[in-house]
PDB file of N, CA and C in Angstrom:
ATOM      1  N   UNK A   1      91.444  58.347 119.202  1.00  0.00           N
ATOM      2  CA  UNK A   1      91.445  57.995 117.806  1.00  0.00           C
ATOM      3  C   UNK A   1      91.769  59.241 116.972  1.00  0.00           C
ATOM      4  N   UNK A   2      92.666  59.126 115.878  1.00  0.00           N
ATOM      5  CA  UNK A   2      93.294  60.400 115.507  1.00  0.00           C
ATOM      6  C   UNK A   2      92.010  60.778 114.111  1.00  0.00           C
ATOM      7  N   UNK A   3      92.004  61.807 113.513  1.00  0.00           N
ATOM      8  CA  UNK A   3      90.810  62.583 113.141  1.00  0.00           C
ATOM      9  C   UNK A   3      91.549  62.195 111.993  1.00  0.00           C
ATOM     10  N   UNK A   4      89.922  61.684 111.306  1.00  0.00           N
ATOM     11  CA  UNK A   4      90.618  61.348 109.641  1.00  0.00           C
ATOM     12  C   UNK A   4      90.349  62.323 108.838  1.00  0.00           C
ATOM     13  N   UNK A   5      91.137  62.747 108.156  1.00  0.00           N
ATOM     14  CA  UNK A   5      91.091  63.975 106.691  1.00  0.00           C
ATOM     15  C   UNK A   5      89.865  64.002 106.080  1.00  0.00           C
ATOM     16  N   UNK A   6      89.096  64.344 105.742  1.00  0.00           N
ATOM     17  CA  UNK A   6      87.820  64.213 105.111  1.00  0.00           C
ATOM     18  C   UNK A   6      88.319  65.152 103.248  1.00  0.00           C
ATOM     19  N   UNK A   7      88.655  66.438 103.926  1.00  0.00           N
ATOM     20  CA  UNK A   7      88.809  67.488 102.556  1.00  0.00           C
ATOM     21  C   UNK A   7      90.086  68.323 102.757  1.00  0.00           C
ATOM     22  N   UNK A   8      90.455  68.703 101.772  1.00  0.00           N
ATOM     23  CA  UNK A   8      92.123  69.338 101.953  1.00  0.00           C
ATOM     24  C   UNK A   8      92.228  70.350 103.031  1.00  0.00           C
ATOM     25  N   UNK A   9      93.152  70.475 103.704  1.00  0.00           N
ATOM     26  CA  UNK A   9      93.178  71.077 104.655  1.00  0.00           C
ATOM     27  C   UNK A   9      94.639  71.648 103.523  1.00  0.00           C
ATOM     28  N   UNK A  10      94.841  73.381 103.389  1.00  0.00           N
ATOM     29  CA  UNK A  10      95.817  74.062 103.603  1.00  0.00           C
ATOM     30  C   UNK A  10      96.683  75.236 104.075  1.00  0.00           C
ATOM     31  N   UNK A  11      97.288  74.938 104.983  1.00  0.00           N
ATOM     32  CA  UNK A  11      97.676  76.296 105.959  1.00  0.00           C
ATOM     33  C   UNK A  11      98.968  76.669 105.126  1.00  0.00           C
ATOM     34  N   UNK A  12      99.873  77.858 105.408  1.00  0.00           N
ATOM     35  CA  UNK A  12     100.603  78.917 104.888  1.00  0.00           C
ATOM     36  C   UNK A  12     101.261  79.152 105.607  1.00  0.00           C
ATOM     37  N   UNK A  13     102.683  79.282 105.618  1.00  0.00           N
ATOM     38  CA  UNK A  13     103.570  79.240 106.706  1.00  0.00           C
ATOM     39  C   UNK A  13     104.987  80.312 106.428  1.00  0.00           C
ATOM     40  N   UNK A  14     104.869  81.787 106.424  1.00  0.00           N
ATOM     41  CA  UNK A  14     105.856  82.500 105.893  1.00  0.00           C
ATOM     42  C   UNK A  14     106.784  82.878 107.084  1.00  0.00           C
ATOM     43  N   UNK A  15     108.209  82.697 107.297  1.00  0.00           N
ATOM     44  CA  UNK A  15     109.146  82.988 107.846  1.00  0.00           C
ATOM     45  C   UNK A  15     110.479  83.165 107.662  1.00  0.00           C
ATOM     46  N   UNK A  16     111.432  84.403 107.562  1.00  0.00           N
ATOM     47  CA  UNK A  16     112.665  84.315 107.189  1.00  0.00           C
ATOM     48  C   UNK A  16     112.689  84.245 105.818  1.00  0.00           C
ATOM     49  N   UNK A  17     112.147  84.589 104.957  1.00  0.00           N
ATOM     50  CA  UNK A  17     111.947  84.458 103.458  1.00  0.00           C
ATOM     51  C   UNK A  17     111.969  83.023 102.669  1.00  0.00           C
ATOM     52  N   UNK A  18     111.324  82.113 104.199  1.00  0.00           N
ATOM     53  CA  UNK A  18     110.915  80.622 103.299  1.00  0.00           C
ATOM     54  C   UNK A  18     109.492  80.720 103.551  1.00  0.00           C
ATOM     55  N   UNK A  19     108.862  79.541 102.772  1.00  0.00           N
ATOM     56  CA  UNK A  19     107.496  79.703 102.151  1.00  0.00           C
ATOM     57  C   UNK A  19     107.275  78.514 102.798  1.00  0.00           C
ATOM     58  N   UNK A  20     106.380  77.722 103.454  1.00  0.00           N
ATOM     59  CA  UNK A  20     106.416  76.599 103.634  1.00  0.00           C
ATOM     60  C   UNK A  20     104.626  76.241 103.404  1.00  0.00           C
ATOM     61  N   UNK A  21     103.825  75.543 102.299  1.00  0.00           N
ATOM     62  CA  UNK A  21     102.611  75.318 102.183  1.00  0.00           C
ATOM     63  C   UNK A  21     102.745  74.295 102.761  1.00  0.00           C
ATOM     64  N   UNK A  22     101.583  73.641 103.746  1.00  0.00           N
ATOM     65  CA  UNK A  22     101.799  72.832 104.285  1.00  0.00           C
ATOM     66  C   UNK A  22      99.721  72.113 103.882  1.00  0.00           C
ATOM     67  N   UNK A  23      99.904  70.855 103.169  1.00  0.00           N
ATOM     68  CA  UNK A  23      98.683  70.301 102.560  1.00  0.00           C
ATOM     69  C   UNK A  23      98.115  68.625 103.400  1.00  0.00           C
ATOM     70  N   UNK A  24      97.193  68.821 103.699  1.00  0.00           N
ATOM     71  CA  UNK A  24      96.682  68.212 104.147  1.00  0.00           C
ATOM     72  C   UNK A  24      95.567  66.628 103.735  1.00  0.00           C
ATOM     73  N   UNK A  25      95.826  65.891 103.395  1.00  0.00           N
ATOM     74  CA  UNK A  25      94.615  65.694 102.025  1.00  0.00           C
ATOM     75  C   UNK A  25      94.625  63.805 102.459  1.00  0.00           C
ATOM     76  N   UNK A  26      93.246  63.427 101.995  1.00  0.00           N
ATOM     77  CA  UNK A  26      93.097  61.850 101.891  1.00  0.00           C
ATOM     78  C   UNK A  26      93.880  60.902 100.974  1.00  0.00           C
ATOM     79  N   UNK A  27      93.240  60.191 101.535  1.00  0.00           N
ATOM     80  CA  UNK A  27      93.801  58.852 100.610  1.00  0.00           C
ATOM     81  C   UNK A  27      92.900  59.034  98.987  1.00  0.00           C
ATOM     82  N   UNK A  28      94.235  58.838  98.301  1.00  0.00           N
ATOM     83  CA  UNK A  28      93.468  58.647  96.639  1.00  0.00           C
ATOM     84  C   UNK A  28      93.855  60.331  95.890  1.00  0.00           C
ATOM     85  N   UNK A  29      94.144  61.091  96.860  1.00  0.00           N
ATOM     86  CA  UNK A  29      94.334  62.547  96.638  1.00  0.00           C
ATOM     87  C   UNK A  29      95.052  62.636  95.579  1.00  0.00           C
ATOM     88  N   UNK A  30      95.164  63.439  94.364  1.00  0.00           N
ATOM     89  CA  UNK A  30      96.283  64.100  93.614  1.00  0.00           C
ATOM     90  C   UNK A  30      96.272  65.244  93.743  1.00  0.00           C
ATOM     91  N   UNK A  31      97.971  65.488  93.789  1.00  0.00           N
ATOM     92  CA  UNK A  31      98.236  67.223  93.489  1.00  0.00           C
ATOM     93  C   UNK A  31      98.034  67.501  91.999  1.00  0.00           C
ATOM     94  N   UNK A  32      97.764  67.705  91.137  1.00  0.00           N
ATOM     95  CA  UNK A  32      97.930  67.769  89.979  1.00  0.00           C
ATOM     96  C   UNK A  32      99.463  68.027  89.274  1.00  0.00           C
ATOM     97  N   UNK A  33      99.456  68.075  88.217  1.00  0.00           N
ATOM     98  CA  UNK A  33     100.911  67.917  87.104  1.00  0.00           C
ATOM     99  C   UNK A  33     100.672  69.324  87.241  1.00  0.00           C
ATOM    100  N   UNK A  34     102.096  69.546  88.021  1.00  0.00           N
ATOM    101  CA  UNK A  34     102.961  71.262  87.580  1.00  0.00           C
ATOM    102  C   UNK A  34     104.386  71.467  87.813  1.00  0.00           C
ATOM    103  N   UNK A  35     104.940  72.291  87.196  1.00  0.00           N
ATOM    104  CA  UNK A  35     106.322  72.719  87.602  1.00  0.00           C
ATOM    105  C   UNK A  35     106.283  73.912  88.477  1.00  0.00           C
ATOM    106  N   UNK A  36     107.539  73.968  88.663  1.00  0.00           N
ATOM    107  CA  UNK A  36     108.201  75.374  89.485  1.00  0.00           C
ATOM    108  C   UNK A  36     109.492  76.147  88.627  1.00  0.00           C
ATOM    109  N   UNK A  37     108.834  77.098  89.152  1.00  0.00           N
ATOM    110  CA  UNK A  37     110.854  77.832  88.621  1.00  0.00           C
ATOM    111  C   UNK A  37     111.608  77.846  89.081  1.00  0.00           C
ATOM    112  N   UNK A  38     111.621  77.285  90.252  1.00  0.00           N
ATOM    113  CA  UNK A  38     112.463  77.426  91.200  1.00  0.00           C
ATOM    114  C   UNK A  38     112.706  75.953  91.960  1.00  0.00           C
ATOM    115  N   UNK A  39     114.026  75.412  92.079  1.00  0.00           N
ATOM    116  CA  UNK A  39     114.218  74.079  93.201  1.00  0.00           C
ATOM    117  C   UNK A  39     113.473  74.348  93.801  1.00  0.00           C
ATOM    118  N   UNK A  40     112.793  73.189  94.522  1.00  0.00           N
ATOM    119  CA  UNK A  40     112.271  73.345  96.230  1.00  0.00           C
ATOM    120  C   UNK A  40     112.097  72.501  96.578  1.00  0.00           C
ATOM    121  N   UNK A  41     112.099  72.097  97.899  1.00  0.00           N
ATOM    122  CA  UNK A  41     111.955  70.849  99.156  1.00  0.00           C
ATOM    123  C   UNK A  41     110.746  70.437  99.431  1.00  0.00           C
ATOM    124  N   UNK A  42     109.988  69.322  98.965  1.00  0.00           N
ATOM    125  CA  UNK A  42     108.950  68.753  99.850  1.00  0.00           C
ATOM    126  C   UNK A  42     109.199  68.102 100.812  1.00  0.00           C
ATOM    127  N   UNK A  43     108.551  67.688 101.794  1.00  0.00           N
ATOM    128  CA  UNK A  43     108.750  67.273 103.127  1.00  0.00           C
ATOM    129  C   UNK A  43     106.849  66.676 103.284  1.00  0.00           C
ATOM    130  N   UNK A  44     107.157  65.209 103.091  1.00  0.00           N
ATOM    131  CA  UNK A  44     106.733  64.295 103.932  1.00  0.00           C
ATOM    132  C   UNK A  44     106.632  63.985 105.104  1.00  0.00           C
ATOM    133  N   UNK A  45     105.421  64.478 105.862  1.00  0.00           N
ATOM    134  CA  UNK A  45     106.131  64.135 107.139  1.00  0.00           C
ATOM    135  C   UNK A  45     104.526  63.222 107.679  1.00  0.00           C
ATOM    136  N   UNK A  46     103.871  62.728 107.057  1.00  0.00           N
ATOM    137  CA  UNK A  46     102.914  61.633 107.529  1.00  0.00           C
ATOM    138  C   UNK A  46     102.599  61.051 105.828  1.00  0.00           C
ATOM    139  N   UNK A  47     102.328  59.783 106.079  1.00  0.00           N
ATOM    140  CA  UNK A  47     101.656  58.873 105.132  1.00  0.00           C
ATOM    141  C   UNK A  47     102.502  58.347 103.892  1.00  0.00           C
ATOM    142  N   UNK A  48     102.004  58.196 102.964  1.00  0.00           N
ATOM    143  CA  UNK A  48     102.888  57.643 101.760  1.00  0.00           C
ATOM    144  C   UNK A  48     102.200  57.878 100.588  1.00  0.00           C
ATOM    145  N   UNK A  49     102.853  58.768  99.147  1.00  0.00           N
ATOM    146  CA  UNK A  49     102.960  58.944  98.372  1.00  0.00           C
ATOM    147  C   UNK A  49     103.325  58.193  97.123  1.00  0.00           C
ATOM    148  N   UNK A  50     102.859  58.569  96.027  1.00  0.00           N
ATOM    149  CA  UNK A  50     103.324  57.724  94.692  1.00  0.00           C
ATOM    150  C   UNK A  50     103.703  59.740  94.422  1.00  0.00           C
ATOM    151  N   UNK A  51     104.854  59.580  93.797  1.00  0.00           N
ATOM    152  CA  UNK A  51     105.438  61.201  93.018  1.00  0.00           C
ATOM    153  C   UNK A  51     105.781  60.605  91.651  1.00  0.00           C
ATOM    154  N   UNK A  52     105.560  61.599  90.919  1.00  0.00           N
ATOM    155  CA  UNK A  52     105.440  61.172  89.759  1.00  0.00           C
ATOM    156  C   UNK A  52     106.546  62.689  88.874  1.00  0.00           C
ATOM    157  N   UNK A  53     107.575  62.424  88.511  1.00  0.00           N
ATOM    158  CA  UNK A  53     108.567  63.336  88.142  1.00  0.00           C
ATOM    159  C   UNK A  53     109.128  63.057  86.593  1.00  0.00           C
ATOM    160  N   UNK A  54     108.241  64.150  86.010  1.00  0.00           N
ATOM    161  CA  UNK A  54     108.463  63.863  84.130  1.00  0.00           C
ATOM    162  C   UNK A  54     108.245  62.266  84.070  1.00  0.00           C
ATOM    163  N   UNK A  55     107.493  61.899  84.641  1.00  0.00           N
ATOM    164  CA  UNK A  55     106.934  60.724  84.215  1.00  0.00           C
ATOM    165  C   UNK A  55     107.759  59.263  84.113  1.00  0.00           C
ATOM    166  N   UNK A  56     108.305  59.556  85.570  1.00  0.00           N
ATOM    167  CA  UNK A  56     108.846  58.637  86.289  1.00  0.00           C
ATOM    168  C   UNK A  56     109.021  58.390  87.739  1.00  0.00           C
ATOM    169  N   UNK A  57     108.030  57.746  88.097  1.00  0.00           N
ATOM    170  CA  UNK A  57     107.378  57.355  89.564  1.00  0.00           C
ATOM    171  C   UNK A  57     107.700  56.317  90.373  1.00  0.00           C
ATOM    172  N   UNK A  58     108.016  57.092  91.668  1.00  0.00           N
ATOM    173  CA  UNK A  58     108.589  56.239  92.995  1.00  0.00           C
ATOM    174  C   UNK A  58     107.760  56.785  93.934  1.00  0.00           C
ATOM    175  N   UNK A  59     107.648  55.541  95.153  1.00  0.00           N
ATOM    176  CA  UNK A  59     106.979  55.695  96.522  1.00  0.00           C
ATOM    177  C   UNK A  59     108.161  56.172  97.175  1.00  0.00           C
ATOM    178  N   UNK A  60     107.011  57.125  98.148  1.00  0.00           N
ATOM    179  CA  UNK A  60     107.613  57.305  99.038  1.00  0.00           C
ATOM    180  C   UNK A  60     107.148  57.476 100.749  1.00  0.00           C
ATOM    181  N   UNK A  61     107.707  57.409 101.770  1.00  0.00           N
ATOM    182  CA  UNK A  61     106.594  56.486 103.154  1.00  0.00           C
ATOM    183  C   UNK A  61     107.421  58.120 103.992  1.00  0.00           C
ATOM    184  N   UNK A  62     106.496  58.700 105.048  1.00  0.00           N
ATOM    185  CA  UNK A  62     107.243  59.442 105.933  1.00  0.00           C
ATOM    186  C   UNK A  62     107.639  58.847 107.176  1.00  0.00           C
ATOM    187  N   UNK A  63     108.542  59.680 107.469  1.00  0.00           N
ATOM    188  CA  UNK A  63     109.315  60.845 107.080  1.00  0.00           C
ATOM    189  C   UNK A  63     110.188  60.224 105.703  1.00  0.00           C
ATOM    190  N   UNK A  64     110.032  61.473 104.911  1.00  0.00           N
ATOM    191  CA  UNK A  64     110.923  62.026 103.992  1.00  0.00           C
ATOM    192  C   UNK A  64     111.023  62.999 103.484  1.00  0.00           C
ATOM    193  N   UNK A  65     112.196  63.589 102.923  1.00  0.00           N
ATOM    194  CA  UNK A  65     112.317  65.245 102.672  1.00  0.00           C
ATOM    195  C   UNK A  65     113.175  64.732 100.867  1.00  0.00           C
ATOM    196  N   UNK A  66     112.236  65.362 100.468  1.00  0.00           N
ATOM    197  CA  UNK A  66     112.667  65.275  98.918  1.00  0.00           C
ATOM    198  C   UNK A  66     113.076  66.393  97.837  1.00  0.00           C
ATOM    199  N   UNK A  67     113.835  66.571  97.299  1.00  0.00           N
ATOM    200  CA  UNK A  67     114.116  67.453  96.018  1.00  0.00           C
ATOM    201  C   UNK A  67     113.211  67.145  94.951  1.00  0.00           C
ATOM    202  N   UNK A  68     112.758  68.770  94.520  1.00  0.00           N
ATOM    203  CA  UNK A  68     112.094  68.669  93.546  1.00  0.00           C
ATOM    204  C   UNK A  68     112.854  69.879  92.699  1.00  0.00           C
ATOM    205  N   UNK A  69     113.729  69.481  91.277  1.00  0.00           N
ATOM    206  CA  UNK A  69     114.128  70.207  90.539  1.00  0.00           C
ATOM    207  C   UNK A  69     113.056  71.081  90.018  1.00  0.00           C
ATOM    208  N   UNK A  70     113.690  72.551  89.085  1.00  0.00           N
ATOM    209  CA  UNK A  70     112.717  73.566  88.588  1.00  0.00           C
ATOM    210  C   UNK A  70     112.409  73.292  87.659  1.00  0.00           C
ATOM    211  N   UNK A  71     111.722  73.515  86.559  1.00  0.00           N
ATOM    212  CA  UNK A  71     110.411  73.384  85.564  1.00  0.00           C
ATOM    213  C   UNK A  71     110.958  71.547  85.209  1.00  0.00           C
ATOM    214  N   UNK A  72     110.267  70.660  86.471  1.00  0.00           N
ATOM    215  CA  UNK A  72     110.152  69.263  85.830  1.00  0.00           C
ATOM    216  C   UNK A  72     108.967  68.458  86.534  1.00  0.00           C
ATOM    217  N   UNK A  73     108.238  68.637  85.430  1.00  0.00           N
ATOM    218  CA  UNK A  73     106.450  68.746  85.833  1.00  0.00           C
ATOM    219  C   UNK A  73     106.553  67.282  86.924  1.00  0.00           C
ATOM    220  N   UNK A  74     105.472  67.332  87.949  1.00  0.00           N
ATOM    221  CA  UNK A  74     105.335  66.578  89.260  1.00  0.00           C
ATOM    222  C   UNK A  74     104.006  66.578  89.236  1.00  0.00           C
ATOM    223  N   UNK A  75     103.690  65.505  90.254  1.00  0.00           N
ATOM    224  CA  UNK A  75     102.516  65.201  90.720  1.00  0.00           C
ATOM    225  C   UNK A  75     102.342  64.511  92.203  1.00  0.00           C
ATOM    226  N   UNK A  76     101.667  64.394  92.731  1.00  0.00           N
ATOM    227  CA  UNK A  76     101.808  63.201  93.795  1.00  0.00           C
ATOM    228  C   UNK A  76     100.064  62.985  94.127  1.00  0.00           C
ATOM    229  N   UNK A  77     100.196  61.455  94.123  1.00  0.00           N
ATOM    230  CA  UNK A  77      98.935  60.757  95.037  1.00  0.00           C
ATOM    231  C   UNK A  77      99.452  60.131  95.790  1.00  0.00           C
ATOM    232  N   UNK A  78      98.402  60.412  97.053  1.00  0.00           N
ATOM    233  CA  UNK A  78      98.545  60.192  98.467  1.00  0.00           C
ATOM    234  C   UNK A  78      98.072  58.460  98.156  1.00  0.00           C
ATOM    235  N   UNK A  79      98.639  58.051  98.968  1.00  0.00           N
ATOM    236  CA  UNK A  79      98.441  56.010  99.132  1.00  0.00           C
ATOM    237  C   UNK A  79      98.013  55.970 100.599  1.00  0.00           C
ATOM    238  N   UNK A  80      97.733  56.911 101.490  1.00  0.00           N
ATOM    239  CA  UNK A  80      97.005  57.108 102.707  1.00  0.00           C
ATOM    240  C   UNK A  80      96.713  58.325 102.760  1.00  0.00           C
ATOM    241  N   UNK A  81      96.155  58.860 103.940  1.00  0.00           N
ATOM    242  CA  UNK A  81      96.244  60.138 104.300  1.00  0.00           C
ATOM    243  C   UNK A  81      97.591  60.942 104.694  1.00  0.00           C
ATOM    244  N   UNK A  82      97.746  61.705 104.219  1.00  0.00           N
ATOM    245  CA  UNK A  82      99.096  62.549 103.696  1.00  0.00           C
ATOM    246  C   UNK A  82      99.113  64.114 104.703  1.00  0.00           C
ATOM    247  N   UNK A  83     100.493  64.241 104.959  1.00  0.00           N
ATOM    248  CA  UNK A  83     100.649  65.489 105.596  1.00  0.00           C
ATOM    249  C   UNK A  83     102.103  65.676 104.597  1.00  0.00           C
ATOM    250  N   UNK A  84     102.058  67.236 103.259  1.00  0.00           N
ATOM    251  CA  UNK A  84     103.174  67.025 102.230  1.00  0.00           C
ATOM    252  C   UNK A  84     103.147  68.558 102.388  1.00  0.00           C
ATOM    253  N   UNK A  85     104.358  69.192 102.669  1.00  0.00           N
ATOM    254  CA  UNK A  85     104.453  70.420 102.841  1.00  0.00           C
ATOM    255  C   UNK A  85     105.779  70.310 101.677  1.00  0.00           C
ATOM    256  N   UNK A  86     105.508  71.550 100.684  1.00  0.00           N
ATOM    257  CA  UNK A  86     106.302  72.141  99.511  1.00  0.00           C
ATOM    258  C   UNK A  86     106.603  73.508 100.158  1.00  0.00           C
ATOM    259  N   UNK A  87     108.466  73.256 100.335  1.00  0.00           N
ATOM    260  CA  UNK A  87     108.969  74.576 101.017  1.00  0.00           C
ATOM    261  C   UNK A  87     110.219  75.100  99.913  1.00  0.00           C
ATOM    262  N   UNK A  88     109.894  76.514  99.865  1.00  0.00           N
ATOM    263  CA  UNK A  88     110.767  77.427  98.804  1.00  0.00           C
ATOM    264  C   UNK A  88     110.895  78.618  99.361  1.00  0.00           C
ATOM    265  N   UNK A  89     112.493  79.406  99.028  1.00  0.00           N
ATOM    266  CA  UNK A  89     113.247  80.086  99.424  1.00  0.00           C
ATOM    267  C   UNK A  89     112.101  81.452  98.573  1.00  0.00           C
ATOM    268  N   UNK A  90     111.861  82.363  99.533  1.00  0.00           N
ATOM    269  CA  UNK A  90     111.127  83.796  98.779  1.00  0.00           C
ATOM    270  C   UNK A  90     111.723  84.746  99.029  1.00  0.00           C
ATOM    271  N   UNK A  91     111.519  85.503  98.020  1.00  0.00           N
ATOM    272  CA  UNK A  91     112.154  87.298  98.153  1.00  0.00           C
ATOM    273  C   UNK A  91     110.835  88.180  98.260  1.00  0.00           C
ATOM    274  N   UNK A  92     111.151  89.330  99.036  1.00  0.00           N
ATOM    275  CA  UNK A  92     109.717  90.544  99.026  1.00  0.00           C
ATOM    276  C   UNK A  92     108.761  89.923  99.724  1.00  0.00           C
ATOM    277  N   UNK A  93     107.487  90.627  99.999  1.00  0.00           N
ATOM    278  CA  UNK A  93     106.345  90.242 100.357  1.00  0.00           C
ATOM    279  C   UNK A  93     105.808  89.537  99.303  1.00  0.00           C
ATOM    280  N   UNK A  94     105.056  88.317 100.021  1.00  0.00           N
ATOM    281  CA  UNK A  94     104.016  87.307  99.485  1.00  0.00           C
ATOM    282  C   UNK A  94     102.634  87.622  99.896  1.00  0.00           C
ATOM    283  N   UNK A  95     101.841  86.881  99.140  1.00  0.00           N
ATOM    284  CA  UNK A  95     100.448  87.133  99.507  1.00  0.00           C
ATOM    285  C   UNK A  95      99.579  85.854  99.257  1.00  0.00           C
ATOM    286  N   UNK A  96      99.402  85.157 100.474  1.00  0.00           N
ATOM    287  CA  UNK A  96      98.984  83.847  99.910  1.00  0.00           C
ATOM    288  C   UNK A  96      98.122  83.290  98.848  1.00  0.00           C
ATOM    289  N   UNK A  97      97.152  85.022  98.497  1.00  0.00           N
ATOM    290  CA  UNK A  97      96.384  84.579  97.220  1.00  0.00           C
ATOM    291  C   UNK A  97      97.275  84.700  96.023  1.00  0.00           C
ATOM    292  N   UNK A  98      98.176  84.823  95.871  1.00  0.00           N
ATOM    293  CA  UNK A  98      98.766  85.004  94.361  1.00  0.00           C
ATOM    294  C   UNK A  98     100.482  84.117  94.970  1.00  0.00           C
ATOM    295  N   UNK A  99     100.610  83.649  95.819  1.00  0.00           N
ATOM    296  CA  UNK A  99     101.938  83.002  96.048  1.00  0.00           C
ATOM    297  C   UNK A  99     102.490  81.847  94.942  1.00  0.00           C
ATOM    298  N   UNK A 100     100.990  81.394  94.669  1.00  0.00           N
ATOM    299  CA  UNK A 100     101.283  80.449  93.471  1.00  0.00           C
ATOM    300  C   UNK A 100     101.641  80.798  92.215  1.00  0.00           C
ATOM    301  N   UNK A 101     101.410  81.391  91.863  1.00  0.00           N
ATOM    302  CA  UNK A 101     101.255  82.244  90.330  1.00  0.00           C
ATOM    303  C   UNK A 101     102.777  82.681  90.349  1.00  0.00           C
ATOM    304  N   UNK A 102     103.471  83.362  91.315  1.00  0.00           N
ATOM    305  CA  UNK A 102     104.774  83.420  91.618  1.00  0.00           C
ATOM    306  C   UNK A 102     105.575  82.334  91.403  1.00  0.00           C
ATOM    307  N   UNK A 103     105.293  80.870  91.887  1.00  0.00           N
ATOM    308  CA  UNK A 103     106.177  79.801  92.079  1.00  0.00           C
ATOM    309  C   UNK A 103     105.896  78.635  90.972  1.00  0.00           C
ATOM    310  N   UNK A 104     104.819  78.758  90.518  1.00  0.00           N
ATOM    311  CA  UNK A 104     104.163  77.624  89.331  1.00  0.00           C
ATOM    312  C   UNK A 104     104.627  78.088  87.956  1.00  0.00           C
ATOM    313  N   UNK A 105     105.195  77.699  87.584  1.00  0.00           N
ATOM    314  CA  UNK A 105     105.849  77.651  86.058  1.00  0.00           C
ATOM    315  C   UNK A 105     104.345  77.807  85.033  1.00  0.00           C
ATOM    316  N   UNK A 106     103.914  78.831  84.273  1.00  0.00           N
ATOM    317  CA  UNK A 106     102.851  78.609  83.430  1.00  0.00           C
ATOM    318  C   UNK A 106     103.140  77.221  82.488  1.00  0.00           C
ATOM    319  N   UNK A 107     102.100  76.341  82.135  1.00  0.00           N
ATOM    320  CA  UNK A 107     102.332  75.529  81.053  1.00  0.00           C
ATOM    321  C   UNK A 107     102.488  76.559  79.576  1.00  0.00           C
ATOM    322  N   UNK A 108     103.200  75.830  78.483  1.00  0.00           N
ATOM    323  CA  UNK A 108     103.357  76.778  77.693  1.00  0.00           C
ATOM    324  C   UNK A 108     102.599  75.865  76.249  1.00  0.00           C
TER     325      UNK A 108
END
């Protein structure tokens, strides 16, 4: 019987100057509303999502690998238990405590 998600699980995945967060999370989960400065690729690769993009929302079931344009605020809730990894191209050393602050667009 496969192990159900209880609380977010997130691991960090740096190679070749891509970033790959890889999130773990239940049913009912939201990422919260943020942008990026930068394009980047989510990748679905278990469960199904509602994404919510400037405030226009589609499902989506894995596998799927999706575009997410730069500063166009997002969200996603999980509609099961979710495996949603957000992967972006990096320059220099990262540091997983401040990687975000790098890639998250401040609200203004």
């Amino acid at each position: 019987m496969k192990n159900r998600v209880e609380e977010i699980v997130t691991n960090h995945h740096f190679i070749g100057g891509v970033y790959a967060k890889e999130m773990k999370y239940p049913l009912g989960w939201i990422i919260k509303s943020h942008k990026h400065k930068y394009d980047h690729m989510s990748i679905l690769s278990q469960g199904s999502v509602v994404l919510e993009v400037d405030g226009v929302k589609e499902v989506f079931e894995a596998p799927a690998v999706i575009s997410v344009k730069a500063h166009k605020t997002h969200s996603v809730l999980a509609l099961e238990e979710v495996v949603w990894f957000c992967i972006h191209k990096i320059e220099g050393e990262f540091d997983i405590d401040t990687v975000d602050e790098t890639l998250i667009e401040e609200e203004k």
